[in-house]
C-alpha atoms as a PDB file:
ATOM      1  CA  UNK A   1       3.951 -14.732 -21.419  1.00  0.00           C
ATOM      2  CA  UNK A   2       6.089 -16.050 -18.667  1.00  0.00           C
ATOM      3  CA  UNK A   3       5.765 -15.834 -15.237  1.00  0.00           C
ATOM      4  CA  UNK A   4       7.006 -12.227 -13.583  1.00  0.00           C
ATOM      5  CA  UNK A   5       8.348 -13.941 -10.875  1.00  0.00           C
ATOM      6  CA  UNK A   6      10.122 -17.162 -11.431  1.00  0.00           C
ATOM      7  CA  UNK A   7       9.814 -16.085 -15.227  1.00  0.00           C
ATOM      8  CA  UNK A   8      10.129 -19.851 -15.889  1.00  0.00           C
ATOM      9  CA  UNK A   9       6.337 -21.135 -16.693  1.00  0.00           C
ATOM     10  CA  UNK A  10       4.391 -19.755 -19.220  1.00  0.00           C
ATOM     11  CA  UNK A  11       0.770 -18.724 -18.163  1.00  0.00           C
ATOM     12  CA  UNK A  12      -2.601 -19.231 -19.425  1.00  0.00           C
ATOM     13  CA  UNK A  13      -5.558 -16.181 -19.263  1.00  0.00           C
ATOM     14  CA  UNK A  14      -7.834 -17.486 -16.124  1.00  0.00           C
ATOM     15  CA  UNK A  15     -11.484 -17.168 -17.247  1.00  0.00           C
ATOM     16  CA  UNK A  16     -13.922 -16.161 -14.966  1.00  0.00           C
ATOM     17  CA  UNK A  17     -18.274 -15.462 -15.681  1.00  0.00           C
ATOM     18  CA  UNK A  18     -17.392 -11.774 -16.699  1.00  0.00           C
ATOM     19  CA  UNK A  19     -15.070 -12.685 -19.229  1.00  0.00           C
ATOM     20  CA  UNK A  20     -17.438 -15.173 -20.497  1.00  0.00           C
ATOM     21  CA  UNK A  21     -19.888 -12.564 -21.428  1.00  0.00           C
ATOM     22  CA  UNK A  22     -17.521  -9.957 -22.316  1.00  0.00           C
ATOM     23  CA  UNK A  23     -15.171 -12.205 -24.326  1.00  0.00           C
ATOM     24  CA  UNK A  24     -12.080 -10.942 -22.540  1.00  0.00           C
ATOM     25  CA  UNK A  25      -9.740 -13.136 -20.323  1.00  0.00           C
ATOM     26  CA  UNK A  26      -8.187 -11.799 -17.195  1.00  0.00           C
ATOM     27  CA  UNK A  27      -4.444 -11.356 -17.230  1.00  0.00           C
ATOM     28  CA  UNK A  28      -2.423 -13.622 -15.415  1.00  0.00           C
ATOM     29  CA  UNK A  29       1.417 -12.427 -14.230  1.00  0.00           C
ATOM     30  CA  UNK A  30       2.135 -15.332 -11.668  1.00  0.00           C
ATOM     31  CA  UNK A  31       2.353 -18.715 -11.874  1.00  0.00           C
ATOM     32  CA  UNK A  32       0.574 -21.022  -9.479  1.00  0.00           C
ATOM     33  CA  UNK A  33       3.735 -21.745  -7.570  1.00  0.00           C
ATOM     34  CA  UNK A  34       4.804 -18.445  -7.144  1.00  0.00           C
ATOM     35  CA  UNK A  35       1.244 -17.452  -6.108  1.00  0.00           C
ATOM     36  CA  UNK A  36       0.987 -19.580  -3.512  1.00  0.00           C
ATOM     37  CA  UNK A  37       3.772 -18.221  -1.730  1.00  0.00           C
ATOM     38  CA  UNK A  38       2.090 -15.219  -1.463  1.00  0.00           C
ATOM     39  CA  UNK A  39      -0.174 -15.461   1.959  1.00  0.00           C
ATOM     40  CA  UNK A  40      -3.265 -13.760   2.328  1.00  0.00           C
ATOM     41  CA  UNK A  41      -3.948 -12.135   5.644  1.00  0.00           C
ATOM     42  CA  UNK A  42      -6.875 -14.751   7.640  1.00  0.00           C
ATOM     43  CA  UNK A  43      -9.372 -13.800   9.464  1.00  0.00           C
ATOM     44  CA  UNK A  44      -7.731 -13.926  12.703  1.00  0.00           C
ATOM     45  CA  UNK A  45      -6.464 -10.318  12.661  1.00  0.00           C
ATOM     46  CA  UNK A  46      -6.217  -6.731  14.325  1.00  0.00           C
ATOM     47  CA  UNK A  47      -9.645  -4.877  13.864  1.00  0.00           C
ATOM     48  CA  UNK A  48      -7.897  -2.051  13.841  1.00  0.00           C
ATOM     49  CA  UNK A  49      -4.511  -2.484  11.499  1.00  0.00           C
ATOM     50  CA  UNK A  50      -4.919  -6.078  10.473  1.00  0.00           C
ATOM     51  CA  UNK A  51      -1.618  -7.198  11.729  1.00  0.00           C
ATOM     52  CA  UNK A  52      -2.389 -10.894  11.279  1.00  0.00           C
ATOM     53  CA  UNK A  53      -2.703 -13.691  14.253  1.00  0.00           C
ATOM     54  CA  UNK A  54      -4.797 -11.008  16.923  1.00  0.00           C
ATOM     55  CA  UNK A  55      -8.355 -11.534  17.512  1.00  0.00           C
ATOM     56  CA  UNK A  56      -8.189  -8.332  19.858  1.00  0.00           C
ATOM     57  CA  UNK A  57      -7.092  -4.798  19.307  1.00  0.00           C
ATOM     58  CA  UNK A  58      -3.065  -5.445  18.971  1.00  0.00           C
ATOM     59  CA  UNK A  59      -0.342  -4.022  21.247  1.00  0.00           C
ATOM     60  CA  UNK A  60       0.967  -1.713  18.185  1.00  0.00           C
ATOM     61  CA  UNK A  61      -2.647  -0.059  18.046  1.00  0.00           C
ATOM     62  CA  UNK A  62      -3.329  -0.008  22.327  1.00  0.00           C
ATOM     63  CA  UNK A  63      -0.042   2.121  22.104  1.00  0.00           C
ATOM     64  CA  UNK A  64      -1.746   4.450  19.123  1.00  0.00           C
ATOM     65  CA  UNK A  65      -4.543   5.066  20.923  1.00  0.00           C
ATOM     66  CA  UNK A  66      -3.091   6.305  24.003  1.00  0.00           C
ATOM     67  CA  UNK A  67      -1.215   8.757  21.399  1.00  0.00           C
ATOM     68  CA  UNK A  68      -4.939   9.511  20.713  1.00  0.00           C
ATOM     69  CA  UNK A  69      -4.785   8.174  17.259  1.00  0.00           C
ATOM     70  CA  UNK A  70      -7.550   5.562  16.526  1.00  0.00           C
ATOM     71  CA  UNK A  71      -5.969   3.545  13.470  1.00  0.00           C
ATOM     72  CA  UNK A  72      -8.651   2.496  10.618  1.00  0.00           C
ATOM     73  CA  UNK A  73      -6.617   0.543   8.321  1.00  0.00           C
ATOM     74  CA  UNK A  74      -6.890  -2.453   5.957  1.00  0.00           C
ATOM     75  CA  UNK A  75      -4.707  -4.492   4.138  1.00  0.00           C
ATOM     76  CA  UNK A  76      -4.317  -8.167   1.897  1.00  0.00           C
ATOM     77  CA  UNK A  77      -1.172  -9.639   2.244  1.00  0.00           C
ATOM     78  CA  UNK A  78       1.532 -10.987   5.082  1.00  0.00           C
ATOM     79  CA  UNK A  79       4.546  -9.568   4.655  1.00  0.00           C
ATOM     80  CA  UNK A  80       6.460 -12.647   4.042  1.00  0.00           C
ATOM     81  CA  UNK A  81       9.583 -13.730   3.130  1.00  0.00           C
ATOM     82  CA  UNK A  82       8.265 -14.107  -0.566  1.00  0.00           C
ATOM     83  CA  UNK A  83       6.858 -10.255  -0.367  1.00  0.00           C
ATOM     84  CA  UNK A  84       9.826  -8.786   0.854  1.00  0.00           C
ATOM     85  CA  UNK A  85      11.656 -10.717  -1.649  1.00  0.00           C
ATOM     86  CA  UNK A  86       9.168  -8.772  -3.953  1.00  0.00           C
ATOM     87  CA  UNK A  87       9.691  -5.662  -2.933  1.00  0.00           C
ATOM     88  CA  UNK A  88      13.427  -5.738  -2.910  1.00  0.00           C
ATOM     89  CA  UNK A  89      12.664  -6.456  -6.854  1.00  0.00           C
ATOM     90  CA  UNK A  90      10.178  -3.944  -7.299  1.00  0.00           C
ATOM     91  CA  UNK A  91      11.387  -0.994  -5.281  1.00  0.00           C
ATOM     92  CA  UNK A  92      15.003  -1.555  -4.561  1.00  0.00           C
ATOM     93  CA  UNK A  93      15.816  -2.677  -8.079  1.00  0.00           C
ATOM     94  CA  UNK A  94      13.626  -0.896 -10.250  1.00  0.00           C
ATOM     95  CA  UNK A  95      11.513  -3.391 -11.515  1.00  0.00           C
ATOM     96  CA  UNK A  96       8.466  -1.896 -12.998  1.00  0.00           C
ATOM     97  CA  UNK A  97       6.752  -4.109 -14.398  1.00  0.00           C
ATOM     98  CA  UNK A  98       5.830  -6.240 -11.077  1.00  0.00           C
ATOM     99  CA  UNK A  99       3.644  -3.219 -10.772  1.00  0.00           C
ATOM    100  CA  UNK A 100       1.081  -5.575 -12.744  1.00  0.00           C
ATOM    101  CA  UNK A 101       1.287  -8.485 -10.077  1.00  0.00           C
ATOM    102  CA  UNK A 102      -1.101  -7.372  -7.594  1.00  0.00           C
ATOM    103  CA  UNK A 103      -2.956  -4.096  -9.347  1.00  0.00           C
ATOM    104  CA  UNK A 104      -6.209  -5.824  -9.167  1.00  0.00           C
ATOM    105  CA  UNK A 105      -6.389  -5.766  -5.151  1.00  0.00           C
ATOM    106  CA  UNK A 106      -6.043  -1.869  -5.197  1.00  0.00           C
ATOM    107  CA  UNK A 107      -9.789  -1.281  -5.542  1.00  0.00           C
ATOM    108  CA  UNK A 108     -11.962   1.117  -3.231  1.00  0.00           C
ATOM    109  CA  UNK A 109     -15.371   2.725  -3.200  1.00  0.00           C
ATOM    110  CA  UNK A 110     -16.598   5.598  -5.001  1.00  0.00           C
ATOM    111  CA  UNK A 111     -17.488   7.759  -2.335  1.00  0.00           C
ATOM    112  CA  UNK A 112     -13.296   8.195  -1.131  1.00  0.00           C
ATOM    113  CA  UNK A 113     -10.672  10.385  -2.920  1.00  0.00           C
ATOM    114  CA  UNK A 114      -7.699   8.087  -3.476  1.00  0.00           C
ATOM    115  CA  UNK A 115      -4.195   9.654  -2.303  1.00  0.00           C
ATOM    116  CA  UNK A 116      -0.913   8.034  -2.760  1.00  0.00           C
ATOM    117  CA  UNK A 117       1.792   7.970  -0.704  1.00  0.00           C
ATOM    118  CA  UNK A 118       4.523  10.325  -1.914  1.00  0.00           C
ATOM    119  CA  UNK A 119       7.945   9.555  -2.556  1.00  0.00           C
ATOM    120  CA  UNK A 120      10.678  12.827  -2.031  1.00  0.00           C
ATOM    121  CA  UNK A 121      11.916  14.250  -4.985  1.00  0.00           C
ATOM    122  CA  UNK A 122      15.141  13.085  -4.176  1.00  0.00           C
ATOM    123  CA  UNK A 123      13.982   9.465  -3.763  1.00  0.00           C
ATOM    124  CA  UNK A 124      11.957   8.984  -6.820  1.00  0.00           C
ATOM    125  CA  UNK A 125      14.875  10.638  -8.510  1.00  0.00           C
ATOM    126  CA  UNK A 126      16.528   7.789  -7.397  1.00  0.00           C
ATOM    127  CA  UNK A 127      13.855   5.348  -8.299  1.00  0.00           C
ATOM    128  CA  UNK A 128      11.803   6.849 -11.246  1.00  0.00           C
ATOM    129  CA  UNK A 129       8.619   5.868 -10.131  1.00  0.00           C
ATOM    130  CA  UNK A 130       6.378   5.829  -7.599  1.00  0.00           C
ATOM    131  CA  UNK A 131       5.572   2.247  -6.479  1.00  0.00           C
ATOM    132  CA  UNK A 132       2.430   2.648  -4.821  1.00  0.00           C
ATOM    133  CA  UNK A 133       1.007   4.724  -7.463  1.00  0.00           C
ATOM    134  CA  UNK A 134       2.073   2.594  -9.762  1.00  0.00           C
ATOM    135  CA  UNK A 135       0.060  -0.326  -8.469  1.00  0.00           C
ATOM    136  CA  UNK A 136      -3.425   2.541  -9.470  1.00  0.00           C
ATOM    137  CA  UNK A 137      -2.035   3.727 -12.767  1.00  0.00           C
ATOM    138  CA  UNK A 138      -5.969   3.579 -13.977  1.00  0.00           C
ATOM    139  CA  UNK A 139      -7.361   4.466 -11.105  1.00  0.00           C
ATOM    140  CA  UNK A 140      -8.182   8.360 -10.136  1.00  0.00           C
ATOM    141  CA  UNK A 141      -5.573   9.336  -8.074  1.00  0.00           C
ATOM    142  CA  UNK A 142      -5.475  12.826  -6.244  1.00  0.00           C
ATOM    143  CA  UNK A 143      -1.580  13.759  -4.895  1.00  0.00           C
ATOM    144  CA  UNK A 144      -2.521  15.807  -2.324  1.00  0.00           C
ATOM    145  CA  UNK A 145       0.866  15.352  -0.417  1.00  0.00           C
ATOM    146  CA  UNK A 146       4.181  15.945  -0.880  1.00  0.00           C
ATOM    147  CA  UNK A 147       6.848  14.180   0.841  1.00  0.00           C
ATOM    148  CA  UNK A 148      10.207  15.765   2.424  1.00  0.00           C
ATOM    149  CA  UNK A 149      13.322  14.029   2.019  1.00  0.00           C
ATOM    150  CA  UNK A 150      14.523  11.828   4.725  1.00  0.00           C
ATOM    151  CA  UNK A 151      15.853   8.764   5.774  1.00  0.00           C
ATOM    152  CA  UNK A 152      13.860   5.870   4.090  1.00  0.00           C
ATOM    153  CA  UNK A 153      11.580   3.749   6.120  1.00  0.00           C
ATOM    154  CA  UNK A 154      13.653   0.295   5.609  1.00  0.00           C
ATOM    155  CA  UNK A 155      16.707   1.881   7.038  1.00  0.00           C
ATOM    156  CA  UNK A 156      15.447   2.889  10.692  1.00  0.00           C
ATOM    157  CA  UNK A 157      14.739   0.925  13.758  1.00  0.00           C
ATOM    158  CA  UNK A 158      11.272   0.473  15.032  1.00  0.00           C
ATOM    159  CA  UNK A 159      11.635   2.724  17.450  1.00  0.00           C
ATOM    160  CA  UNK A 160      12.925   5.279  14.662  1.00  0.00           C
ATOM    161  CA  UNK A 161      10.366   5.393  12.663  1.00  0.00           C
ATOM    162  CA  UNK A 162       8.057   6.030  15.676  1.00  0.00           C
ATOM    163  CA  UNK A 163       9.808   8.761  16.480  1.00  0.00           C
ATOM    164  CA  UNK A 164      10.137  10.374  13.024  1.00  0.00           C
ATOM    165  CA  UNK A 165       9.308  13.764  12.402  1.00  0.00           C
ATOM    166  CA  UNK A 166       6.108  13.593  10.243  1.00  0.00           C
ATOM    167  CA  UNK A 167       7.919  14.358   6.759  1.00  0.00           C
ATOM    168  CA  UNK A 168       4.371  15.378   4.867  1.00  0.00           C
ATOM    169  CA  UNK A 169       2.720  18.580   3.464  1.00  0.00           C
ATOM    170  CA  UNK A 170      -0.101  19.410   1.830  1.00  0.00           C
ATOM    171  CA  UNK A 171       0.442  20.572  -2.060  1.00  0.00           C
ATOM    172  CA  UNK A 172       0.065  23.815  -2.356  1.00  0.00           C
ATOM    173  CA  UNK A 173      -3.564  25.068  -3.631  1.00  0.00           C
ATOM    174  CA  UNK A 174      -5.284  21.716  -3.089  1.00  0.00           C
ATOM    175  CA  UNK A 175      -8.717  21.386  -2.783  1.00  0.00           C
ATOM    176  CA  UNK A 176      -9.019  18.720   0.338  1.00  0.00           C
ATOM    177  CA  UNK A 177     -11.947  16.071   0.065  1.00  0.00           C
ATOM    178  CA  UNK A 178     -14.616  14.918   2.807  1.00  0.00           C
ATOM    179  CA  UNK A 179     -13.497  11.205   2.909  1.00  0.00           C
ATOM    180  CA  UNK A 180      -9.846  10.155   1.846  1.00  0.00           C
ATOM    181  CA  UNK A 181      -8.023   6.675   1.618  1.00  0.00           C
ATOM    182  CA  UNK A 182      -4.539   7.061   2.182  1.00  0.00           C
ATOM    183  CA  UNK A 183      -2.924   4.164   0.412  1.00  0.00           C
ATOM    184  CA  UNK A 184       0.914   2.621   1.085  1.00  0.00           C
ATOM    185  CA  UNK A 185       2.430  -0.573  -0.269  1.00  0.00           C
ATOM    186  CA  UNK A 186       3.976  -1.951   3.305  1.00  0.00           C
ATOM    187  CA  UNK A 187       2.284  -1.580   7.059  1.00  0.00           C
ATOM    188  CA  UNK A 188       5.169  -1.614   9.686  1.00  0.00           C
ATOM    189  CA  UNK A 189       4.694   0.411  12.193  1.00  0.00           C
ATOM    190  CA  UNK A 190       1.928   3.019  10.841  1.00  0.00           C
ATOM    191  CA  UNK A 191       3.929   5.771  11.664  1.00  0.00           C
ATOM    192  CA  UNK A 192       3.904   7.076   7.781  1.00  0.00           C
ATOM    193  CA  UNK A 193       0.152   6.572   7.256  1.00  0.00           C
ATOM    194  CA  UNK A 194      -0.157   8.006  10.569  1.00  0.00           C
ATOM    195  CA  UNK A 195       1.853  10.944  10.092  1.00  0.00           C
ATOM    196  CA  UNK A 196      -0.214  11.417   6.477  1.00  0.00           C
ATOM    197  CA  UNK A 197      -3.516  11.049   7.956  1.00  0.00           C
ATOM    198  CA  UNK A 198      -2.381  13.918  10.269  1.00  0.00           C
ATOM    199  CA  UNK A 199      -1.212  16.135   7.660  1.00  0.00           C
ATOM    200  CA  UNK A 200      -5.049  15.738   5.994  1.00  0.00           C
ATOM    201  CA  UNK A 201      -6.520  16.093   9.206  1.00  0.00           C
ATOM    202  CA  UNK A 202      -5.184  19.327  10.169  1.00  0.00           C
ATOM    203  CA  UNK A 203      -6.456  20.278   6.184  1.00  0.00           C
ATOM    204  CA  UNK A 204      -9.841  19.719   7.232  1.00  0.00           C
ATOM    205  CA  UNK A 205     -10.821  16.430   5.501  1.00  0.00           C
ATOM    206  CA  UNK A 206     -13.636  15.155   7.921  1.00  0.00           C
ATOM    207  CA  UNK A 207     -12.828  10.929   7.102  1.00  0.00           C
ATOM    208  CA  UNK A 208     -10.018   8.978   6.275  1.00  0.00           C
ATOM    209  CA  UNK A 209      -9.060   5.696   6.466  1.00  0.00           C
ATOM    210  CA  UNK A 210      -5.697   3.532   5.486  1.00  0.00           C
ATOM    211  CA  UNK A 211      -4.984   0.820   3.225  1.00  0.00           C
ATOM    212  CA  UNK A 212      -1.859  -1.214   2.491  1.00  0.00           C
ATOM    213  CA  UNK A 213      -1.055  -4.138  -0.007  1.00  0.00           C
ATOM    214  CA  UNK A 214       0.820  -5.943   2.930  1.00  0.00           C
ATOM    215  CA  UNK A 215       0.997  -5.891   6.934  1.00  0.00           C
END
């Protein structure tokens, strides 16, 4: 198997002390040059939304709060030149299988219901999957939300997409959880996981926090 990036250097299974006693390798999809360009998010960050590089509550989440909205998010990754790069594949091009790349950082406790960030009908139409659920295709998902169609995310302004109309609903006869993670594949601005978190809110679910793949 060849790298699903560069797709230029075969890979080797990495072994690790559970696949020693279970006798099965873990799956490797990147080679260790494409890896590295993929940056990890340090421990200097936002407490709040993890944008990277603040050791204090960040500008983006002082202006959430005096919205009243107290963000509780986490995420992995920098949203590099390399991800974006990545995402233009993945999304933009309909690249499926780079779902496989970074599945095994989408992992959460028990105790939260797991809900997706929808596409529109119209837009996964378009794209003929959903990329974020894709990245939990064996995980137990719950679609609680459905999704409006509107102008996507990557073609408004900052300022736009703060001042976009929340575009979610709930699905009609869902049963809504105690404690929900609302997962997304990119953390701009956090208007969409703010506008979801709303939506669930206002359904009565009592705890929810957000997570991302990148920020």
């Amino acid at each position: 198997m060849n790298c699903l990036i560069c797709q230029a250097k075969a890979l080797t299974p990495s072994i690790d002390f559970q696949a020693l006693i279970t006798l099965k390798s873990n799956p490797s999809y990147l080679c260790l040059t494409c890896k590295n360009t993929f940056i990890k998010i340090g421990a200097d960050h936002c407490p709040r939304c993890y944008k990277s590089g603040e050791k204090e509550i960040c500008q983006d989440c002082q202006e959430w709060e005096r919205k009243g909205i107290i963000i509780n998010h986490q995420a992995i990754f920098k949203y590099n030149g390399s991800m974006q790069q990545f995402f233009s594949r993945y999304k933009f091009m309909g690249d499926y299988q780079l779902h496989q790349v970074f599945k095994s950082y989408f992992k959460f406790k028990k105790e939260f219901t797991i809900v997706p960030i929808p596409l529109s009908p119209e837009r996964y139409q378009e794209r003929g999957f959903n990329q974020v659920a894709a990245f939990m295709e064996k995980l137990p998902l719950q679609h609680l939300l459905t999704k409006k169609e509107s102008q996507p995310q990557s073609s408004l302004t900052r300022e736009e997409r703060l001042t976009h109309t929340n575009p979610f609903q709930i699905k009609e006869n869902s049963s809504i959880p105690e404690k929900i993670i609302v997962v997304d594949d990119i953390y701009t601005t956090g208007a969409t996981l703010v506008h979801a978190c709303k939506t669930l809110k206002e359904a009565g679910c009592n705890t929810i926090k957000t997570f991302s793949l990148c920020r």
